[in-house]
PDB file of N, CA and C in Angstrom:
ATOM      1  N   UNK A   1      -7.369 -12.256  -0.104  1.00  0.00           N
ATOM      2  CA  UNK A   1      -6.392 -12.475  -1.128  1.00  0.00           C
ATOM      3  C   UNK A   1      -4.987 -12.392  -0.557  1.00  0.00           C
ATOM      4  N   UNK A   2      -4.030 -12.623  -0.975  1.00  0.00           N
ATOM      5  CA  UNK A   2      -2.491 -12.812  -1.156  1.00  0.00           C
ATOM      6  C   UNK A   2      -1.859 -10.946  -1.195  1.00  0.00           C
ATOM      7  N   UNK A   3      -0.837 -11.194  -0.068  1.00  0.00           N
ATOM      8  CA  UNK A   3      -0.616  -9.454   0.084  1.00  0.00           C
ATOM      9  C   UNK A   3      -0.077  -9.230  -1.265  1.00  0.00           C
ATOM     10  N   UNK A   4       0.050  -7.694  -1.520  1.00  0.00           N
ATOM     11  CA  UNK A   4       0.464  -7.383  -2.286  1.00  0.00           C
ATOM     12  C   UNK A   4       1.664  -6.478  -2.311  1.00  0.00           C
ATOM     13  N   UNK A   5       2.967  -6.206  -2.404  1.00  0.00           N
ATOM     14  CA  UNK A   5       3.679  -5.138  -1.874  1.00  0.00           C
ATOM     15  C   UNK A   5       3.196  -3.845  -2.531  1.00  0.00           C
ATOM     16  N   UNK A   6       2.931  -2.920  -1.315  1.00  0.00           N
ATOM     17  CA  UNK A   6       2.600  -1.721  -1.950  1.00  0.00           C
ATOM     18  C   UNK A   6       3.031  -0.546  -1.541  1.00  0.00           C
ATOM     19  N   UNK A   7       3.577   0.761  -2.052  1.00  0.00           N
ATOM     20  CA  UNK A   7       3.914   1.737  -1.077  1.00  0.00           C
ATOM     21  C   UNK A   7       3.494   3.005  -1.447  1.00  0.00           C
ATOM     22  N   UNK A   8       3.156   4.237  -0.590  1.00  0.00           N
ATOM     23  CA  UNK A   8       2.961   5.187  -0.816  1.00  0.00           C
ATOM     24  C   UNK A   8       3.686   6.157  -0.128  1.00  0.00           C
ATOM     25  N   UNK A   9       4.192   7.151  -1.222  1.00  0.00           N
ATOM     26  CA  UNK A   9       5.310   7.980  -0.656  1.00  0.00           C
ATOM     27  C   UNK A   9       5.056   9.433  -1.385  1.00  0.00           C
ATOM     28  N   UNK A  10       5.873  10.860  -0.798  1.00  0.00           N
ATOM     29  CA  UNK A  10       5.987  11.395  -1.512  1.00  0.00           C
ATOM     30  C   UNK A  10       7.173  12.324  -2.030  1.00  0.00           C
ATOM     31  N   UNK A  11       7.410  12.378  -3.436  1.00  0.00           N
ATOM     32  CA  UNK A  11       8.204  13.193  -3.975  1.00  0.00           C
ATOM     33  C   UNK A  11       7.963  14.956  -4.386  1.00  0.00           C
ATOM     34  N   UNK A  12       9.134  15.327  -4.490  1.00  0.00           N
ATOM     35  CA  UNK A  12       9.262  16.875  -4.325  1.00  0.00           C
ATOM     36  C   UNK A  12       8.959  17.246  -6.142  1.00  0.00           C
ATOM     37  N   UNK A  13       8.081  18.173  -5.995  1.00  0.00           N
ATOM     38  CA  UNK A  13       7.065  18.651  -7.721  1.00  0.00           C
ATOM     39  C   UNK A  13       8.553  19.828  -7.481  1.00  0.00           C
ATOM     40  N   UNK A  14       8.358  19.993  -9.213  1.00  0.00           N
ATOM     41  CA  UNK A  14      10.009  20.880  -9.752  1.00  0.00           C
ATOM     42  C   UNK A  14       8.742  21.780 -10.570  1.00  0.00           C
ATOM     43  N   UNK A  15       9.402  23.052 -11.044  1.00  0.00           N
ATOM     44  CA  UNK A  15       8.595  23.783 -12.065  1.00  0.00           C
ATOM     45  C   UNK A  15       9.297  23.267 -13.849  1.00  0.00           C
ATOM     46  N   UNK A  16       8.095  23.035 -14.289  1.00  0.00           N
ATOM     47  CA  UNK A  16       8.806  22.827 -15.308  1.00  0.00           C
ATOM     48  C   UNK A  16       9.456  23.700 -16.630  1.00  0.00           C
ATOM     49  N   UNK A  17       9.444  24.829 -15.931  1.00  0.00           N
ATOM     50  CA  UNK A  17      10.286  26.128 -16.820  1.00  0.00           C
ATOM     51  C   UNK A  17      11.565  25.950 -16.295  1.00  0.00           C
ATOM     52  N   UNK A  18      11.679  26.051 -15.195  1.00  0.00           N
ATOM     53  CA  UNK A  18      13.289  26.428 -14.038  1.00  0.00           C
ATOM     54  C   UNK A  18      13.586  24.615 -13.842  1.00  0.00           C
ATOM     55  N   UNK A  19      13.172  23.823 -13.834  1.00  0.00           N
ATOM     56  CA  UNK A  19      13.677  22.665 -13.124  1.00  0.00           C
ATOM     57  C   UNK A  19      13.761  22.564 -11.648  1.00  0.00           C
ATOM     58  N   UNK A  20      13.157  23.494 -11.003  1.00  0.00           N
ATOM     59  CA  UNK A  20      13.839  23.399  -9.768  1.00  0.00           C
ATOM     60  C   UNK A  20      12.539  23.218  -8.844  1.00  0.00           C
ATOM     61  N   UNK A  21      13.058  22.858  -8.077  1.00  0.00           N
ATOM     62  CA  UNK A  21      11.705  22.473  -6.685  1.00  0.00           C
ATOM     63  C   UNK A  21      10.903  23.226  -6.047  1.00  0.00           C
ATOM     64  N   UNK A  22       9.550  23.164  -5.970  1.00  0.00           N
ATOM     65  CA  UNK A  22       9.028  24.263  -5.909  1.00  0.00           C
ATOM     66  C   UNK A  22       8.652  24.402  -4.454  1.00  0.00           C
ATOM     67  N   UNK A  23       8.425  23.439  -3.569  1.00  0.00           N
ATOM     68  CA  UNK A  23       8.806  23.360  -2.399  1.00  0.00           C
ATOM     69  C   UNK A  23       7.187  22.270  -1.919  1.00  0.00           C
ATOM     70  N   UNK A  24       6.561  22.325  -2.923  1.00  0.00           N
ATOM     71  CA  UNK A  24       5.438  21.382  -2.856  1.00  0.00           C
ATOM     72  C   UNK A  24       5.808  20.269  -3.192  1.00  0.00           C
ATOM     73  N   UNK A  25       4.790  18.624  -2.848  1.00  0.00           N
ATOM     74  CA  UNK A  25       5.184  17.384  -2.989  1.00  0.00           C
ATOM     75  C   UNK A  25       4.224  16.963  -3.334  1.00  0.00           C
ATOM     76  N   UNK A  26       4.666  15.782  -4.163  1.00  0.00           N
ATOM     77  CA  UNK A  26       3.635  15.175  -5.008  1.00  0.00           C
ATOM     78  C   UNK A  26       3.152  13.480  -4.579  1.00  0.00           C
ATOM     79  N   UNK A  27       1.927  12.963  -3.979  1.00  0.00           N
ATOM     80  CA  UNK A  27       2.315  11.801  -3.443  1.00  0.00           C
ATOM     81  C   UNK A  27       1.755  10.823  -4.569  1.00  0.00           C
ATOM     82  N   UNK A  28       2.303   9.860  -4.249  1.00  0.00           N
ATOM     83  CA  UNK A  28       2.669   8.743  -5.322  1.00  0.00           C
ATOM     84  C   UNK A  28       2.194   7.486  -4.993  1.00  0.00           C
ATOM     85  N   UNK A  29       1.767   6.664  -5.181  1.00  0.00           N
ATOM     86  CA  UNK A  29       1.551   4.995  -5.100  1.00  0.00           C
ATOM     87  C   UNK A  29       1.740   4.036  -5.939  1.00  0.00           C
ATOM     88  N   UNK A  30       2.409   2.913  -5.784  1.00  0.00           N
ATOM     89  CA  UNK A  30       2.743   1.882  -6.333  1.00  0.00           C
ATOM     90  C   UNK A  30       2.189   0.168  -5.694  1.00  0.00           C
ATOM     91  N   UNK A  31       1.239  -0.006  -6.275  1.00  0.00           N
ATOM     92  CA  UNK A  31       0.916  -0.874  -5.626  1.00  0.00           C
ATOM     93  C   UNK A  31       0.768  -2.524  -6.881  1.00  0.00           C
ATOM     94  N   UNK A  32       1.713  -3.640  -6.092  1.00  0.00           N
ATOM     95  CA  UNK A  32       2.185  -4.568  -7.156  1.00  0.00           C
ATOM     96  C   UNK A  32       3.182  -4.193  -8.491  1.00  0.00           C
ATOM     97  N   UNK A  33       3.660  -3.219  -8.072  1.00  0.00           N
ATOM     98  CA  UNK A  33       4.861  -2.728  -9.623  1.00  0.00           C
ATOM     99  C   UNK A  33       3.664  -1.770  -9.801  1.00  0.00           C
ATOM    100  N   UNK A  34       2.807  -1.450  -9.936  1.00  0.00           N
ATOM    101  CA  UNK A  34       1.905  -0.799 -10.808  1.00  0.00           C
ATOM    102  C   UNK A  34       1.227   1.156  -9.948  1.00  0.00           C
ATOM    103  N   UNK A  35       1.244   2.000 -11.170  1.00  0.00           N
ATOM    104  CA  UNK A  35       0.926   3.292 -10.510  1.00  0.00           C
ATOM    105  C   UNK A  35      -0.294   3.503  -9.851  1.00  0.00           C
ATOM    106  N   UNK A  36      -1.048   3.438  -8.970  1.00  0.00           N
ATOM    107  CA  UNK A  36      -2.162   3.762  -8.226  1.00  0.00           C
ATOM    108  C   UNK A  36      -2.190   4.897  -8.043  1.00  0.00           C
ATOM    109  N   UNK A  37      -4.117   5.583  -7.601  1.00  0.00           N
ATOM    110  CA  UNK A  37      -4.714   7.021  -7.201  1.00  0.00           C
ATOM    111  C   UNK A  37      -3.989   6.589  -5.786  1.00  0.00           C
ATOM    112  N   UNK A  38      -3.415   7.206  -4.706  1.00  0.00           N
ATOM    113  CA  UNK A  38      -2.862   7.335  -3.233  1.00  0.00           C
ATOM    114  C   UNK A  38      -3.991   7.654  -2.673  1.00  0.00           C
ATOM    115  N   UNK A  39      -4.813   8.328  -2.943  1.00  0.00           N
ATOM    116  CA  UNK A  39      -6.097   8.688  -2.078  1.00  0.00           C
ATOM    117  C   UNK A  39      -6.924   7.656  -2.270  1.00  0.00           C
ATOM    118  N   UNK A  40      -7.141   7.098  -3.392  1.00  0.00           N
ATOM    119  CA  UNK A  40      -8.335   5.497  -3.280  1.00  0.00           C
ATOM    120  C   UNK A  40      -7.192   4.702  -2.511  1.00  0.00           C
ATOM    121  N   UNK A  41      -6.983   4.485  -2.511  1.00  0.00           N
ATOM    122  CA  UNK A  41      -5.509   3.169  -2.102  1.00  0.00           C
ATOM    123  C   UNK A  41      -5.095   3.436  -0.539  1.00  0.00           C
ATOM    124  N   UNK A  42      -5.148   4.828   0.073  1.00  0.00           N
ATOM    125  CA  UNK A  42      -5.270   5.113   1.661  1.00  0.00           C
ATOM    126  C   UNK A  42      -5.770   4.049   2.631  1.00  0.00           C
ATOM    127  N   UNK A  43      -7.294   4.209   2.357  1.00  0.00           N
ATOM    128  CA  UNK A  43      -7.875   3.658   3.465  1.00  0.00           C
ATOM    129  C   UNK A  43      -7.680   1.714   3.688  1.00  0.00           C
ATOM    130  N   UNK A  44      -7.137   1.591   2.100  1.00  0.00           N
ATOM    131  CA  UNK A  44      -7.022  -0.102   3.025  1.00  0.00           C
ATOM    132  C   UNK A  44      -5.539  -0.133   3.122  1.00  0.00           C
ATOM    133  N   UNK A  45      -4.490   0.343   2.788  1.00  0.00           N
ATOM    134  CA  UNK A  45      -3.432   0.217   2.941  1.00  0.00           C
ATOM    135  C   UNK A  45      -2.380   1.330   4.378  1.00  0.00           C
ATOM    136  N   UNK A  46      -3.380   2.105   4.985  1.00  0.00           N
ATOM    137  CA  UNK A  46      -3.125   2.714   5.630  1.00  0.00           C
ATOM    138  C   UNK A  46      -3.221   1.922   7.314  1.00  0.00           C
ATOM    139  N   UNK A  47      -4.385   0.702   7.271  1.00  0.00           N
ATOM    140  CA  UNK A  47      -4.644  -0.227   8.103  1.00  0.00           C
ATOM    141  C   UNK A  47      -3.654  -1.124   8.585  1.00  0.00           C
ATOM    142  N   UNK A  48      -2.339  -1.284   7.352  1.00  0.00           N
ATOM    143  CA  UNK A  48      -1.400  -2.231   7.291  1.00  0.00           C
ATOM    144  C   UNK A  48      -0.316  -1.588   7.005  1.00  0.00           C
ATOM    145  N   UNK A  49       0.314  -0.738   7.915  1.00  0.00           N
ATOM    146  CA  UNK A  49       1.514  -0.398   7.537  1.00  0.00           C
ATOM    147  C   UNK A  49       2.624  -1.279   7.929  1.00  0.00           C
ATOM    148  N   UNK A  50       3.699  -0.975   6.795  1.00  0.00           N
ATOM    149  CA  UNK A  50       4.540  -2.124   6.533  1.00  0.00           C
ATOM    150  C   UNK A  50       6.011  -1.485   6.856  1.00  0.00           C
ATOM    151  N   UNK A  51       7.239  -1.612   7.111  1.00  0.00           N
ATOM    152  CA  UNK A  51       8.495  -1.037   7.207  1.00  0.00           C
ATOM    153  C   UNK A  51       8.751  -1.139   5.884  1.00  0.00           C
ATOM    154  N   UNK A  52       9.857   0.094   5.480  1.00  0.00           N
ATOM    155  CA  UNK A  52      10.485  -0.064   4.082  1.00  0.00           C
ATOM    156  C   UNK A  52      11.270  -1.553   3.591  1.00  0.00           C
ATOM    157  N   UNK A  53      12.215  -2.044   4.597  1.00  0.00           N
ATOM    158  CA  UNK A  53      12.973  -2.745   4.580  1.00  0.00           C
ATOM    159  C   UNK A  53      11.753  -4.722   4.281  1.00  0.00           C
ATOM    160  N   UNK A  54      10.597  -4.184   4.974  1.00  0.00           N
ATOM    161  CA  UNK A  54       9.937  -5.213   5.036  1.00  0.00           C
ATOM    162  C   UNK A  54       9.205  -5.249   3.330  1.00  0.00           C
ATOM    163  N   UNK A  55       8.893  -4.178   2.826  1.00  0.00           N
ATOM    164  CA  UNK A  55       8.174  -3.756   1.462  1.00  0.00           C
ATOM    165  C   UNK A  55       9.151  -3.997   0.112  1.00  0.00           C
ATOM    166  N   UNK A  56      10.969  -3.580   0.450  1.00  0.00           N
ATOM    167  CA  UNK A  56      11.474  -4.227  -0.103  1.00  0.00           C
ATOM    168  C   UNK A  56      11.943  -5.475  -0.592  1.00  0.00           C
ATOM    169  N   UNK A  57      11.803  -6.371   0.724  1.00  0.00           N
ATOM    170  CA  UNK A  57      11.708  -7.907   0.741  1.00  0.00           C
ATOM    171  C   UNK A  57      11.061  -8.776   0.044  1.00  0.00           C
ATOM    172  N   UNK A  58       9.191  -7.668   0.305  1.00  0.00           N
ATOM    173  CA  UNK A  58       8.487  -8.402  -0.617  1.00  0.00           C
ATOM    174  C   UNK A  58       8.526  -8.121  -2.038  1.00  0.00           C
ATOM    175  N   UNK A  59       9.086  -7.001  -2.311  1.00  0.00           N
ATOM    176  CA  UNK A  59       9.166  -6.621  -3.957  1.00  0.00           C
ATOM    177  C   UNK A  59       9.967  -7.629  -4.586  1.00  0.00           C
ATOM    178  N   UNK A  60      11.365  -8.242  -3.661  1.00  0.00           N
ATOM    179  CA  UNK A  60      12.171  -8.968  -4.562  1.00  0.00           C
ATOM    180  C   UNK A  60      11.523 -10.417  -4.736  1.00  0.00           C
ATOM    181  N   UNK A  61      10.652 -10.797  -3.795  1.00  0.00           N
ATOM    182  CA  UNK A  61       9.859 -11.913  -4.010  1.00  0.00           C
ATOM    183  C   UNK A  61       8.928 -11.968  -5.211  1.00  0.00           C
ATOM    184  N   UNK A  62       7.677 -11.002  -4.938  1.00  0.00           N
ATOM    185  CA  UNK A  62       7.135 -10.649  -5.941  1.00  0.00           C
ATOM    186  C   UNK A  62       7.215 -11.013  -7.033  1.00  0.00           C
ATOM    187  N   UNK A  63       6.039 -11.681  -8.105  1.00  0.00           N
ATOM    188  CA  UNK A  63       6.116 -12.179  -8.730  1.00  0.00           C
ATOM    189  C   UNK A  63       4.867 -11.760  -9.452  1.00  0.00           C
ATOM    190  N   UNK A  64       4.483 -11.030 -10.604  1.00  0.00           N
ATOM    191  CA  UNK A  64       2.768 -10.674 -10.643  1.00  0.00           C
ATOM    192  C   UNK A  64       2.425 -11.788 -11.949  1.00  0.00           C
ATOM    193  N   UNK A  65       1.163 -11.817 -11.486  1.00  0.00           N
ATOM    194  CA  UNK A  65      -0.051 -13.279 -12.707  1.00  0.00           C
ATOM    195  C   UNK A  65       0.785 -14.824 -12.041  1.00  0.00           C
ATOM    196  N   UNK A  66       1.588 -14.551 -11.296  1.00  0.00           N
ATOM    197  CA  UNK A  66       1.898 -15.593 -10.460  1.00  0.00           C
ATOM    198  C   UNK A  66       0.495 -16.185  -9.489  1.00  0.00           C
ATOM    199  N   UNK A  67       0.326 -17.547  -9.463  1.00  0.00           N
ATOM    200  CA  UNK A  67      -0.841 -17.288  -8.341  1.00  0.00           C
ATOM    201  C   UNK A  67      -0.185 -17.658  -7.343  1.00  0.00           C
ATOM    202  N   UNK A  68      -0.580 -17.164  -6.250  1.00  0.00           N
ATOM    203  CA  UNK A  68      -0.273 -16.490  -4.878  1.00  0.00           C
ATOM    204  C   UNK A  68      -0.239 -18.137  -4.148  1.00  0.00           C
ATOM    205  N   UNK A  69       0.388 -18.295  -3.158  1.00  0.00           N
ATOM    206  CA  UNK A  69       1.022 -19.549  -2.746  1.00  0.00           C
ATOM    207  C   UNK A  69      -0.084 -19.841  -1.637  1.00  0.00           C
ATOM    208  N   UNK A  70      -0.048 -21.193  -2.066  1.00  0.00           N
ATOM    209  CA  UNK A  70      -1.414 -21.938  -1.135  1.00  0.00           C
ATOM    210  C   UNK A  70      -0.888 -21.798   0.060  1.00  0.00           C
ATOM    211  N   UNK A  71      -2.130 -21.287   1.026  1.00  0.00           N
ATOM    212  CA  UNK A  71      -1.806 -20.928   2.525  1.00  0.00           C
ATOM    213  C   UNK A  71      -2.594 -21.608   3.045  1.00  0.00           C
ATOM    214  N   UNK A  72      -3.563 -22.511   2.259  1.00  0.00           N
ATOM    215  CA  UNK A  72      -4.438 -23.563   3.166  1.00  0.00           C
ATOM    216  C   UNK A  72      -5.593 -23.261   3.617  1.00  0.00           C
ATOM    217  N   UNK A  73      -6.655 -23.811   3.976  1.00  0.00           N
ATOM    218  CA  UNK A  73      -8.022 -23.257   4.325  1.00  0.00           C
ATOM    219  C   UNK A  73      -7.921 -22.229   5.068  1.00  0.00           C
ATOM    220  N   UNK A  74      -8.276 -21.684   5.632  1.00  0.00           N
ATOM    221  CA  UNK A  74      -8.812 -20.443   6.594  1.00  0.00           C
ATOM    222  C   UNK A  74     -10.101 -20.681   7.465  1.00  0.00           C
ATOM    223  N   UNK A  75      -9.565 -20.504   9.031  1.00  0.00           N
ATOM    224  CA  UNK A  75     -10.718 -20.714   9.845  1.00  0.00           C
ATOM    225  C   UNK A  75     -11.040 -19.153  10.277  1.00  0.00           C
ATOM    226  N   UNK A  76     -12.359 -19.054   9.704  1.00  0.00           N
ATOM    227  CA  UNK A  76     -13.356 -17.586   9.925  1.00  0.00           C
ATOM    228  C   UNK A  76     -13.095 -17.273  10.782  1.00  0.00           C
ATOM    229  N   UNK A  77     -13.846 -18.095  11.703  1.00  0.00           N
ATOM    230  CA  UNK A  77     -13.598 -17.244  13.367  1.00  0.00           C
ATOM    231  C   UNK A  77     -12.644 -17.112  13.824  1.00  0.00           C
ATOM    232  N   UNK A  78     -11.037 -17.427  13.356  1.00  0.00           N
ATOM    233  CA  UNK A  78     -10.068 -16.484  14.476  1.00  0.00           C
ATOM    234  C   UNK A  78      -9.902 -15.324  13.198  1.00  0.00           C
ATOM    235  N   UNK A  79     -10.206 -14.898  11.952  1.00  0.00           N
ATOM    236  CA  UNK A  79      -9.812 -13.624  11.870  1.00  0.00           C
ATOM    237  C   UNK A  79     -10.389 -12.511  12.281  1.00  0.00           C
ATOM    238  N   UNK A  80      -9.284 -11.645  12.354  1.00  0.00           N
ATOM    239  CA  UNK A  80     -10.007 -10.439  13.306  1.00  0.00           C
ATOM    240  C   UNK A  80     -10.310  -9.404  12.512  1.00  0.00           C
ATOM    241  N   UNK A  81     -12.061  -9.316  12.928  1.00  0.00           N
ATOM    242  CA  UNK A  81     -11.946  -7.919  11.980  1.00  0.00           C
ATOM    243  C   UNK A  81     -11.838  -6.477  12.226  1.00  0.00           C
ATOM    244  N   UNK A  82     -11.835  -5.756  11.358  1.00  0.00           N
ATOM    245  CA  UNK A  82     -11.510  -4.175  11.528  1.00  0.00           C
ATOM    246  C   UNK A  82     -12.430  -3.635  12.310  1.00  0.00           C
ATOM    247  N   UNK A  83     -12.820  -3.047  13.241  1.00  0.00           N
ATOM    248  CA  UNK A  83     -13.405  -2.337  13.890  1.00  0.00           C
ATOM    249  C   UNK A  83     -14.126  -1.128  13.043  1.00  0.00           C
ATOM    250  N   UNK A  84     -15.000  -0.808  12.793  1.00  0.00           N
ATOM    251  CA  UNK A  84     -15.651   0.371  12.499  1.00  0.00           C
ATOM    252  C   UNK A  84     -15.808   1.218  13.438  1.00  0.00           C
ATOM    253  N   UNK A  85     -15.057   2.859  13.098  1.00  0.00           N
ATOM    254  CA  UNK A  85     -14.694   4.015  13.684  1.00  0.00           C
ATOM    255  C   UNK A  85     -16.045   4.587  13.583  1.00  0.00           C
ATOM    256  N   UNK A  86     -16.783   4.263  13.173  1.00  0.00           N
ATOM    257  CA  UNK A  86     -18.359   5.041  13.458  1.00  0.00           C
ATOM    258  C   UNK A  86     -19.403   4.384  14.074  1.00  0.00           C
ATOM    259  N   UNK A  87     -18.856   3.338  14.505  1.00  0.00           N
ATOM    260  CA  UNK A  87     -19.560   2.456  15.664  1.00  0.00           C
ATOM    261  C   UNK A  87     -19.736   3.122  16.902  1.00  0.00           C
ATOM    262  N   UNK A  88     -21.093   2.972  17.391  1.00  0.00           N
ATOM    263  CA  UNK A  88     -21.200   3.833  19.087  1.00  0.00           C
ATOM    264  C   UNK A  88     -21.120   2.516  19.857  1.00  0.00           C
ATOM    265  N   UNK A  89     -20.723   1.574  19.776  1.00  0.00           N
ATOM    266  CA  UNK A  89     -20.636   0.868  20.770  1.00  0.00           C
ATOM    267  C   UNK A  89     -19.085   0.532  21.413  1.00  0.00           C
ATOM    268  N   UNK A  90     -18.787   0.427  22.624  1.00  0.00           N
ATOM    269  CA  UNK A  90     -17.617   0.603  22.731  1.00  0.00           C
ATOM    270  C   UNK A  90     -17.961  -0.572  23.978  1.00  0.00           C
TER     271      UNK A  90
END
């Protein structure tokens, strides 16, 4: 499918009696405008890390229920795939 801009970050948790920061952080995901679990959303987005400056670029592009811009057939064999980390073959 068509990337999606997505980011995961984290912000500083406040108490909510005092307002004030409790020194713990809370992590967050946004993936397509939209709030995501950060722990489901890790493992494929952790494969593709992106620069901020590059994540902002795509946000202003971004367009969602847009369909995603014809990129033309796709030849199988040059994509490369992910390696599996529990593979014994090396």
């Amino acid at each position: 499918g068509a990337f999606v801009p997505a980011r995961i970050w984290r912000e500083p948790e406040y108490d909510l009696t005092t307002d004030k920061p409790t020194g713990n952080h809370i992590l967050q995901c946004e993936l397509g405008g939209k709030p995501r679990d950060p722990r489901a959303e890790w493992p494929s987005l952790s494969m593709r890390p992106i620069p901020k400056a590059e994540f902002e670029k795509m946000m202003l592009k971004f367009q969602p229920g847009k369909p995603p811009p014809d990129i033309g057939p796709v030849d199988i064999a040059k994509v490369q795939s992910i390696p599996n980390p529990r593979s014994k073959r090396k």
